[in-house]
Protein backbone atom coordinates (compact mmCIF):
# COMPACT_ATOMS: atom_id res chain seq x y z
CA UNK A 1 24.09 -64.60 -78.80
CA UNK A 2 25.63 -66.76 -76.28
CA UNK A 3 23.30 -68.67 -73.73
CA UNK A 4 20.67 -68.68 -75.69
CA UNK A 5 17.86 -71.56 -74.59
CA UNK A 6 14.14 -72.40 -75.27
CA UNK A 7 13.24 -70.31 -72.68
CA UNK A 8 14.97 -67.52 -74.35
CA UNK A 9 13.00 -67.48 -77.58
CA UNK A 10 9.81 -68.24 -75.07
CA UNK A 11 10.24 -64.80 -73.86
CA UNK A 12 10.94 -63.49 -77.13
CA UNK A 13 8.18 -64.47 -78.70
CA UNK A 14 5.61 -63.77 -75.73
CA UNK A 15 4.88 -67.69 -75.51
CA UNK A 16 5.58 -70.71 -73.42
CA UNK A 17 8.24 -72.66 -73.57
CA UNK A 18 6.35 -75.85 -74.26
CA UNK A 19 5.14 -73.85 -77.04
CA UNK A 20 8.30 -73.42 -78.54
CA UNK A 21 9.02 -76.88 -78.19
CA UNK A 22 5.95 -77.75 -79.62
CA UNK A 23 7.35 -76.42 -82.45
CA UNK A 24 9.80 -78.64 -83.21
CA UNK A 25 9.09 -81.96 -82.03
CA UNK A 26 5.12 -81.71 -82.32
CA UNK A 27 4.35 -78.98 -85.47
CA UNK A 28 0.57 -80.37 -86.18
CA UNK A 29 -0.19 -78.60 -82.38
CA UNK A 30 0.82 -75.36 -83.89
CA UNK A 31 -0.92 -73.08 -86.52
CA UNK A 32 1.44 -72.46 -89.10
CA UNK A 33 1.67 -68.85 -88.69
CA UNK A 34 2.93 -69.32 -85.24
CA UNK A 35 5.69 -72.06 -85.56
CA UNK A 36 7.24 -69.71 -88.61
CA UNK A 37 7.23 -67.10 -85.84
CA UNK A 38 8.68 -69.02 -83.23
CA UNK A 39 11.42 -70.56 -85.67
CA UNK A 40 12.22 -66.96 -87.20
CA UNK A 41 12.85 -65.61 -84.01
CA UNK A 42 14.96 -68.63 -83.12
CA UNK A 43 17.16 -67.79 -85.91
CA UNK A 44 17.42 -64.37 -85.38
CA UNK A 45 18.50 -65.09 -81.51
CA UNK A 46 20.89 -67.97 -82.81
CA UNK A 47 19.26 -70.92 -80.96
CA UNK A 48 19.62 -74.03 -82.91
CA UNK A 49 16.47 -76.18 -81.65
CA UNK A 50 16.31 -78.40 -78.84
CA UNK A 51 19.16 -80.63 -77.89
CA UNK A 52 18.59 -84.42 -79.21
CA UNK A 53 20.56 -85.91 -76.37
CA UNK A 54 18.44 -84.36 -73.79
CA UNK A 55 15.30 -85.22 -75.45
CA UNK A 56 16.42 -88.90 -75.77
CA UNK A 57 17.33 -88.81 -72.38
CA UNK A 58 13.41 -87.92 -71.29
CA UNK A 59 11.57 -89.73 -73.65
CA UNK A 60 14.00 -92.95 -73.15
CA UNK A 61 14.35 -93.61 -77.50
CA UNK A 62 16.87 -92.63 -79.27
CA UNK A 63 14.94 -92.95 -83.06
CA UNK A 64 18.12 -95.00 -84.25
CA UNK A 65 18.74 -98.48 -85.16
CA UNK A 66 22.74 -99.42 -84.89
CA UNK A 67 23.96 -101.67 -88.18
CA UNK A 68 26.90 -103.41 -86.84
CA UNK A 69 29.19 -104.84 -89.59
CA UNK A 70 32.84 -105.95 -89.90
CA UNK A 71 34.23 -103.98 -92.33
CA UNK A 72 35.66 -100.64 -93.18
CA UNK A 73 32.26 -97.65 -93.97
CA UNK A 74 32.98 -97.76 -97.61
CA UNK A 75 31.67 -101.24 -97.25
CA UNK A 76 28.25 -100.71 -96.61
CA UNK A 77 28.28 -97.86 -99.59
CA UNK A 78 30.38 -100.05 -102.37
CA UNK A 79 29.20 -103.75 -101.46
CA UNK A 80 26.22 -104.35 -103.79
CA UNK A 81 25.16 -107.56 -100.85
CA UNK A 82 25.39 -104.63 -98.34
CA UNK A 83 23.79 -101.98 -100.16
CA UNK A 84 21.15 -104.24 -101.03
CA UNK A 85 20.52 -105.24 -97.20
CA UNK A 86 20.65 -101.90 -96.18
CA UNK A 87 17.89 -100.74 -98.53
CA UNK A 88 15.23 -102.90 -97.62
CA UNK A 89 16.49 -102.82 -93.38
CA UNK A 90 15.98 -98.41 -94.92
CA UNK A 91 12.69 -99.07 -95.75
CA UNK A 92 11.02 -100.51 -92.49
CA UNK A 93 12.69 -97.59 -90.83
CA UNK A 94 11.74 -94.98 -92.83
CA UNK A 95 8.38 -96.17 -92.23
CA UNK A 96 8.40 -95.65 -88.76
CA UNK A 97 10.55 -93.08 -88.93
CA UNK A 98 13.67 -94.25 -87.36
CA UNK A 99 17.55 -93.59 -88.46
CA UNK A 100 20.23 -95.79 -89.21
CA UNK A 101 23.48 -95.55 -87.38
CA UNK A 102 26.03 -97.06 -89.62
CA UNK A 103 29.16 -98.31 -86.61
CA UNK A 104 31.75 -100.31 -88.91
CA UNK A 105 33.78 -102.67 -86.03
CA UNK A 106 37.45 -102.74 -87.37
CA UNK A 107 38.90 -106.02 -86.22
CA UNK A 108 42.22 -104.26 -86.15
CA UNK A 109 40.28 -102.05 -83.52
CA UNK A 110 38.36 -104.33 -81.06
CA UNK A 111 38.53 -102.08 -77.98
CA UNK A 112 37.52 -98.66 -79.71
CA UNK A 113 34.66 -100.24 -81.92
CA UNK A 114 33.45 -101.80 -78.14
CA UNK A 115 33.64 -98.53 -76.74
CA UNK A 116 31.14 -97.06 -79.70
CA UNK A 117 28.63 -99.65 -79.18
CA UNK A 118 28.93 -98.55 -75.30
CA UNK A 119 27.89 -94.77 -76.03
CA UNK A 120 25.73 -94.89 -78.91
CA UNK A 121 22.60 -93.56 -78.55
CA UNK A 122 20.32 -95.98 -80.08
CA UNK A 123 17.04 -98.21 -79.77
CA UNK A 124 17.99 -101.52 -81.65
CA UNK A 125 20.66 -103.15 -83.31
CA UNK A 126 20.78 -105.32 -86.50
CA UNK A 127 23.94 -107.18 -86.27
CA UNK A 128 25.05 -107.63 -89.75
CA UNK A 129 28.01 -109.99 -90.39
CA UNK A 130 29.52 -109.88 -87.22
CA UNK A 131 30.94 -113.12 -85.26
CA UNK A 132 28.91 -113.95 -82.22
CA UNK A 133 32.05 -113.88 -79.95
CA UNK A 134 32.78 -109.99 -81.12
CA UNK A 135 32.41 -108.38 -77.53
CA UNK A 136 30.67 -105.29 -79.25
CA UNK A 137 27.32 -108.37 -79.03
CA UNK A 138 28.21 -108.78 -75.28
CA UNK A 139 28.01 -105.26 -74.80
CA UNK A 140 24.70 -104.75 -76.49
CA UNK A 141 23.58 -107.48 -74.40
CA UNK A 142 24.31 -105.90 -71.25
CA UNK A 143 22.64 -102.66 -72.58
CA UNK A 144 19.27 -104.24 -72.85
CA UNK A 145 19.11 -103.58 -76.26
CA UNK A 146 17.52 -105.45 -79.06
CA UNK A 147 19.07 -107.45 -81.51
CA UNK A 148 18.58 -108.87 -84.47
CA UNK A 149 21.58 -110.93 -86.32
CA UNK A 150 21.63 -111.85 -90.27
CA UNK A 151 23.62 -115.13 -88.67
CA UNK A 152 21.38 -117.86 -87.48
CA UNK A 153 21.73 -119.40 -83.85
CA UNK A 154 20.68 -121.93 -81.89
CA UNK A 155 19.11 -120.34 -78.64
CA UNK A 156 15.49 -119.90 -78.57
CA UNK A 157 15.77 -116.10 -77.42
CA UNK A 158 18.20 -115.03 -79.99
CA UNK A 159 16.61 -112.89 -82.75
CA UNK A 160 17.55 -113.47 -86.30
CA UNK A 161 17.16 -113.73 -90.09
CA UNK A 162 18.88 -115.63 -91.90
CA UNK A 163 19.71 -118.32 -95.20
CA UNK A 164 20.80 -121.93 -94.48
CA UNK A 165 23.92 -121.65 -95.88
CA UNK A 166 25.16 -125.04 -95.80
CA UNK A 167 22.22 -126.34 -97.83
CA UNK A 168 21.98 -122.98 -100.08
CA UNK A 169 25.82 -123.57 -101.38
CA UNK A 170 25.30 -128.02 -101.30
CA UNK A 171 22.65 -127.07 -103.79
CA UNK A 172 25.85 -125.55 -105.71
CA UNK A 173 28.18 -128.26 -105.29
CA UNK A 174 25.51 -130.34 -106.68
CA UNK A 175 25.52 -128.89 -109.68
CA UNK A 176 29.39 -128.74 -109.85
CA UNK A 177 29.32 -132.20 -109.12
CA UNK A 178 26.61 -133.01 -112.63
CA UNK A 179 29.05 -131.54 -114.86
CA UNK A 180 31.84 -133.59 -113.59
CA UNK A 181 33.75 -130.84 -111.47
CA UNK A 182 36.43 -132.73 -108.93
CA UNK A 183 39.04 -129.78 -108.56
CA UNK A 184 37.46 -126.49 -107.29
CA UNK A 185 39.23 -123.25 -105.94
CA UNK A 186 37.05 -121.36 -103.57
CA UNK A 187 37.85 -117.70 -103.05
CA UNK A 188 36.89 -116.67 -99.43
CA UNK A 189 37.06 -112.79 -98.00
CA UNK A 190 39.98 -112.27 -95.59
CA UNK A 191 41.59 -109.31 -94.42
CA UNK A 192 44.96 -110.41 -93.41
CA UNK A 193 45.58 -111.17 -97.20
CA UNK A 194 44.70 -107.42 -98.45
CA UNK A 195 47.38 -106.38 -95.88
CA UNK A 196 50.07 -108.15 -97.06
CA UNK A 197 49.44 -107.25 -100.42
CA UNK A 198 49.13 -110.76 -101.63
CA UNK A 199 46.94 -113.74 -102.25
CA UNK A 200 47.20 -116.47 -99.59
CA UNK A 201 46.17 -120.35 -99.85
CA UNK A 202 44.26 -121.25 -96.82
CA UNK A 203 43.15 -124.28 -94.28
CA UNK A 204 39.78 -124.44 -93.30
CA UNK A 205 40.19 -123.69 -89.85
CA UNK A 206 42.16 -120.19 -91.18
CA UNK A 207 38.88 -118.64 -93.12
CA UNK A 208 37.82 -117.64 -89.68
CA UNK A 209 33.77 -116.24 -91.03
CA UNK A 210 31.27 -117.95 -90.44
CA UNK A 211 29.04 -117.53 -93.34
CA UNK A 212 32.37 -118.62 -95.70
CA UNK A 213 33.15 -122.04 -93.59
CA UNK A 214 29.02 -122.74 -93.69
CA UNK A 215 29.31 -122.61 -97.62
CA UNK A 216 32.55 -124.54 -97.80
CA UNK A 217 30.83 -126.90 -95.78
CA UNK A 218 28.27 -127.32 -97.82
CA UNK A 219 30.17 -127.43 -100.92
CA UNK A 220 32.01 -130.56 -99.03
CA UNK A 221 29.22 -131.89 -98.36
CA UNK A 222 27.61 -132.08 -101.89
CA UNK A 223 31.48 -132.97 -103.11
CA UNK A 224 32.87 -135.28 -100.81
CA UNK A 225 35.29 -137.01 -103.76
CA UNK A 226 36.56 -133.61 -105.44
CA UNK A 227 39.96 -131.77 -104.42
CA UNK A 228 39.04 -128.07 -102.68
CA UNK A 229 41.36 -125.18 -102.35
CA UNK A 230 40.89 -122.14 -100.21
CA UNK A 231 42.32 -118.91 -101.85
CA UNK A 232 41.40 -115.20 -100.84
CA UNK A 233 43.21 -112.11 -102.31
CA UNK A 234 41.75 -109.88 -99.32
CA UNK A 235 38.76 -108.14 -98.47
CA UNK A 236 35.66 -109.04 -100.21
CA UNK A 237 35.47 -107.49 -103.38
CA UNK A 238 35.96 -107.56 -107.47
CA UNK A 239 39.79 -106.94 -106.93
CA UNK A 240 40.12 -109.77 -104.58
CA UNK A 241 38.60 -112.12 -106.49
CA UNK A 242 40.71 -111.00 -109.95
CA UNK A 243 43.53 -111.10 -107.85
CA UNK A 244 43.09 -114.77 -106.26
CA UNK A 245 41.87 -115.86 -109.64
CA UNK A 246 45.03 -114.82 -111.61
CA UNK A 247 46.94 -116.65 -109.26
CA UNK A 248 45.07 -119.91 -110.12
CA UNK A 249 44.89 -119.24 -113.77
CA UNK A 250 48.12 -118.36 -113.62
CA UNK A 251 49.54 -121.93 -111.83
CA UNK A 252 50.45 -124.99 -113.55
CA UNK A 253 47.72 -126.60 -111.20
CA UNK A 254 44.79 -124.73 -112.43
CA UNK A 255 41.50 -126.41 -111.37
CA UNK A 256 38.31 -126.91 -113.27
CA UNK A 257 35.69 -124.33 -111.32
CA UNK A 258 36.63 -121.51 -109.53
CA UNK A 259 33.95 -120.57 -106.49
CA UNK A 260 33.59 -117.16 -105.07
CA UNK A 261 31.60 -117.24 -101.80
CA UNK A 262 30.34 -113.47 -103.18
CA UNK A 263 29.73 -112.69 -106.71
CA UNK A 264 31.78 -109.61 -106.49
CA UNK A 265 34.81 -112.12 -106.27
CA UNK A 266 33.32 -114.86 -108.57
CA UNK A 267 33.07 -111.33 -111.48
CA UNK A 268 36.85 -110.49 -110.48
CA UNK A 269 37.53 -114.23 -111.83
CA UNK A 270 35.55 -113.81 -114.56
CA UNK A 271 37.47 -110.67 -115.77
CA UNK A 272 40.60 -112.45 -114.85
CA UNK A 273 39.90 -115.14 -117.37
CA UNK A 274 38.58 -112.71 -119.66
CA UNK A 275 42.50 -110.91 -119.73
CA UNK A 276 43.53 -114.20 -120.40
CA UNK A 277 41.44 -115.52 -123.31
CA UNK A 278 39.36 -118.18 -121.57
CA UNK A 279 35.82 -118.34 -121.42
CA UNK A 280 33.50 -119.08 -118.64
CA UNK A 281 31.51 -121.89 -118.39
CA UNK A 282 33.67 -123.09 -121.38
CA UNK A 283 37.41 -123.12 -120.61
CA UNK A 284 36.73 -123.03 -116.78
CA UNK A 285 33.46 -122.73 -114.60
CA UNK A 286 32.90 -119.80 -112.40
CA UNK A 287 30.15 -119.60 -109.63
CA UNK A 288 29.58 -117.08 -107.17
CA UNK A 289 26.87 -116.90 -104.16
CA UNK A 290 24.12 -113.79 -103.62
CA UNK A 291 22.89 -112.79 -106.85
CA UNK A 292 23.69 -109.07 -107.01
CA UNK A 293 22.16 -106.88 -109.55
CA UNK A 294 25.27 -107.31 -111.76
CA UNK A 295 25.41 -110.94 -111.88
CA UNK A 296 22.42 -111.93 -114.30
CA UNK A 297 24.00 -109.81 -117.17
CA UNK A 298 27.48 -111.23 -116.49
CA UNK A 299 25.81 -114.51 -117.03
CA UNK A 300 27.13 -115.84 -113.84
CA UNK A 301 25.95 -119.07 -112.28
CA UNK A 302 25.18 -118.35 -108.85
CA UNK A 303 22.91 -118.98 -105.84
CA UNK A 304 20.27 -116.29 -104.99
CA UNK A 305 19.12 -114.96 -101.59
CA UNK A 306 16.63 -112.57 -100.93
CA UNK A 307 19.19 -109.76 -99.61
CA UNK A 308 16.70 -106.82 -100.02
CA UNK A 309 14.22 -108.65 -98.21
CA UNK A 310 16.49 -109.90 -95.82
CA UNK A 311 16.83 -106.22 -94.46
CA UNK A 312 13.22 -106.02 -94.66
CA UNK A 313 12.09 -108.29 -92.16
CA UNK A 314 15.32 -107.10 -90.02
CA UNK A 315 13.42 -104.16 -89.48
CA UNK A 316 10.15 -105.57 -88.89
CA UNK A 317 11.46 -107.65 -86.22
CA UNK A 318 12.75 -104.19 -84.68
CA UNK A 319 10.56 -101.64 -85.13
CA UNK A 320 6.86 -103.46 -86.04
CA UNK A 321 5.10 -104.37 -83.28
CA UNK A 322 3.19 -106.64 -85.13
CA UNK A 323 5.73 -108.72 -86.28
CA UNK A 324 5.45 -111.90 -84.09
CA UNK A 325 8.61 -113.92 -85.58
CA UNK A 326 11.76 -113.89 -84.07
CA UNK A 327 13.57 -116.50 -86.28
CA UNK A 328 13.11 -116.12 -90.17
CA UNK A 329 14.95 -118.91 -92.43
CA UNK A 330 14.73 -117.31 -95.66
CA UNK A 331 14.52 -119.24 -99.10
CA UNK A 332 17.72 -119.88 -101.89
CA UNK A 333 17.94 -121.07 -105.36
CA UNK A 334 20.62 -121.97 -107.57
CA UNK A 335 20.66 -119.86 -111.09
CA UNK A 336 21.83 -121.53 -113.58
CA UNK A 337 23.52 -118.84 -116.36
CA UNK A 338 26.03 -119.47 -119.01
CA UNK A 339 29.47 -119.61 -116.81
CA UNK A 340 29.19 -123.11 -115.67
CA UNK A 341 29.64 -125.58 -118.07
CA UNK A 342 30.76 -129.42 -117.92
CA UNK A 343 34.93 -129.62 -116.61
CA UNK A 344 36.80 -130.01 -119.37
CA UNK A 345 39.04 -133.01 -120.45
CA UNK A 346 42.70 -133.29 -119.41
């Protein structure tokens, strides 16, 4: 039936229309018997409820958190990091029953992931590997709307939670640097690689992500005498990091450790020397950074964060009033595990 409204089914039902809304956005005011005949003859008249935009518009929330990331969807559904982040930020919100709106800002795409973060109809954001100079952070800004950022900065006002990554991956370099390890190859995450189908050697000032040039710092800074190469294969993932690592294994200049700045790409090298015969921690060290579910039974050496929690106290910042901090540094550890071994002799 066409024009059908609340008012409509108010009529219909011999009740007022705050009754019918009632019985959608406030059941426990309603005995049962009469919400099941409010919403049956809803049905039968074809009206689909009340309209969420409206009632955002008049109570001024929106019941969504925005998750702004970098990266294509899949990401947050196939990175274990992300899916790991996203649980625990899940969690807080469930509690206080808020959604998540996932908005993925392409950077092939500036303008139309901008415009996004302009119309969407949320209460928060949690800004979730995204550089600070991405005008989507500008916009939110502008909007009045929270924010809270997994990168750390320097303002008192900004909001964020975070790892200190330049210590977290030193503590890595440290250990590189015990078992003799001058020659590395780190394998960063970067786009412009996937798209030409091809693995690319980088300069520092190329990596052009934050989180990646805070680790390589701090691998620098714990390894001032050894030799460092950049590598990425593409986006971050296992097939970036086989691909970069077969075309170090496969070099006449192959180092002694091979770093992945994620542990999906520091697994892809492990596989890559598996193909080949050579055994981690043996023939070659590998070390990665996050400590994903799949990285204790791969043995990988790596440096743990608390992603889940992470999320966690993302949402607590955003949704619990209670929460009083605004700036959480969050703990690391280096974990030892069977693929780093001492570099072998030339």
């Amino acid at each position: 039936m066409a024009g059908v409204t609340l008012k409509t089914v108010a009529q219909a039902v011999g009740v007022s229309p705050s009754t019918v809304s009632n019985a959608y956005n406030k059941p426990d005011q309603l005995s049962t018997a009469l919400r099941e005949r409010i919403l049956a003859t809803a049905q039968e008249l074809g009206y689909a409820g009340p309209d969420a935009s409206a009632r955002a518009l008049r109570s001024g929330k929106a019941g969504a958190i925005g998750v702004l990331f970098t990266d294509k969807l899949s990401y947050a559904f196939s990175d274990p990091y992300a899916v790991g982040f996203l649980a625990g930020l899940a969690e807080v919100a469930e509690e206080f029953s808020t959604s998540l709106l996932l908005m993925p800002l392409s950077s092939a795409d500036i303008v139309g992931g901008s415009n996004a973060v302009q119309q969407a109809a949320i209460d928060a954001a949690a800004i979730f590997c995204v550089p600070g100079d991405h005008p989507a952070v500008d916009i939110l800004s502008a909007r009045g709307i929270p924010t809270v950022s997994t990168d750390r900065g320097d303002h008192p006002d900004l909001c964020w939670v975070a790892i200190d990554e330049v210590e977290a991956a030193a503590k890595l370099g440290q250990h590189l640097t015990r078992l003799g390890h001058r020659d590395i190859v780190v394998l960063v995450d970067k786009a412009e690689a996937q798209a030409r189908d091809g693995v690319v050697e980088l300069n520092f000032d190329e990596v052009g992500c934050s989180d990646c040039e805070s680790r390589i710092q701090g691998l620098e800074k714990a390894m001032p005498d050894a030799r460092m190469r950049i590598v990425s294969g593409g986006y971050n993932s296992f097939g970036s990091g086989l691909k970069g690592a077969e075309y170090v294994l496969d070099s006449q200049d192959r180092p002694t450790a091979i770093v992945g700045l994620s542990d999906v790409q520091a697994l892809g090298a492990m596989e890559a020397m598996k193909v080949r015969g050579l055994i981690p921690g043996r023939d070659l060290t590998v070390a990665g950074f996050d400590d994903i579910p799949a990285a204790e039974p791969a043995g990988l050496t790596t440096v743990h964060q608390p992603i889940k929690d992470k999320g966690r106290a993302v949402g607590r910042i955003l949704l619990d009033p209670a929460t009083t901090d605004r700036q959480v540094l969050m703990p690391t550890e280096l974990v030892v595990r069977a693929s780093s071994g001492p570099a072998p002799r030339r």
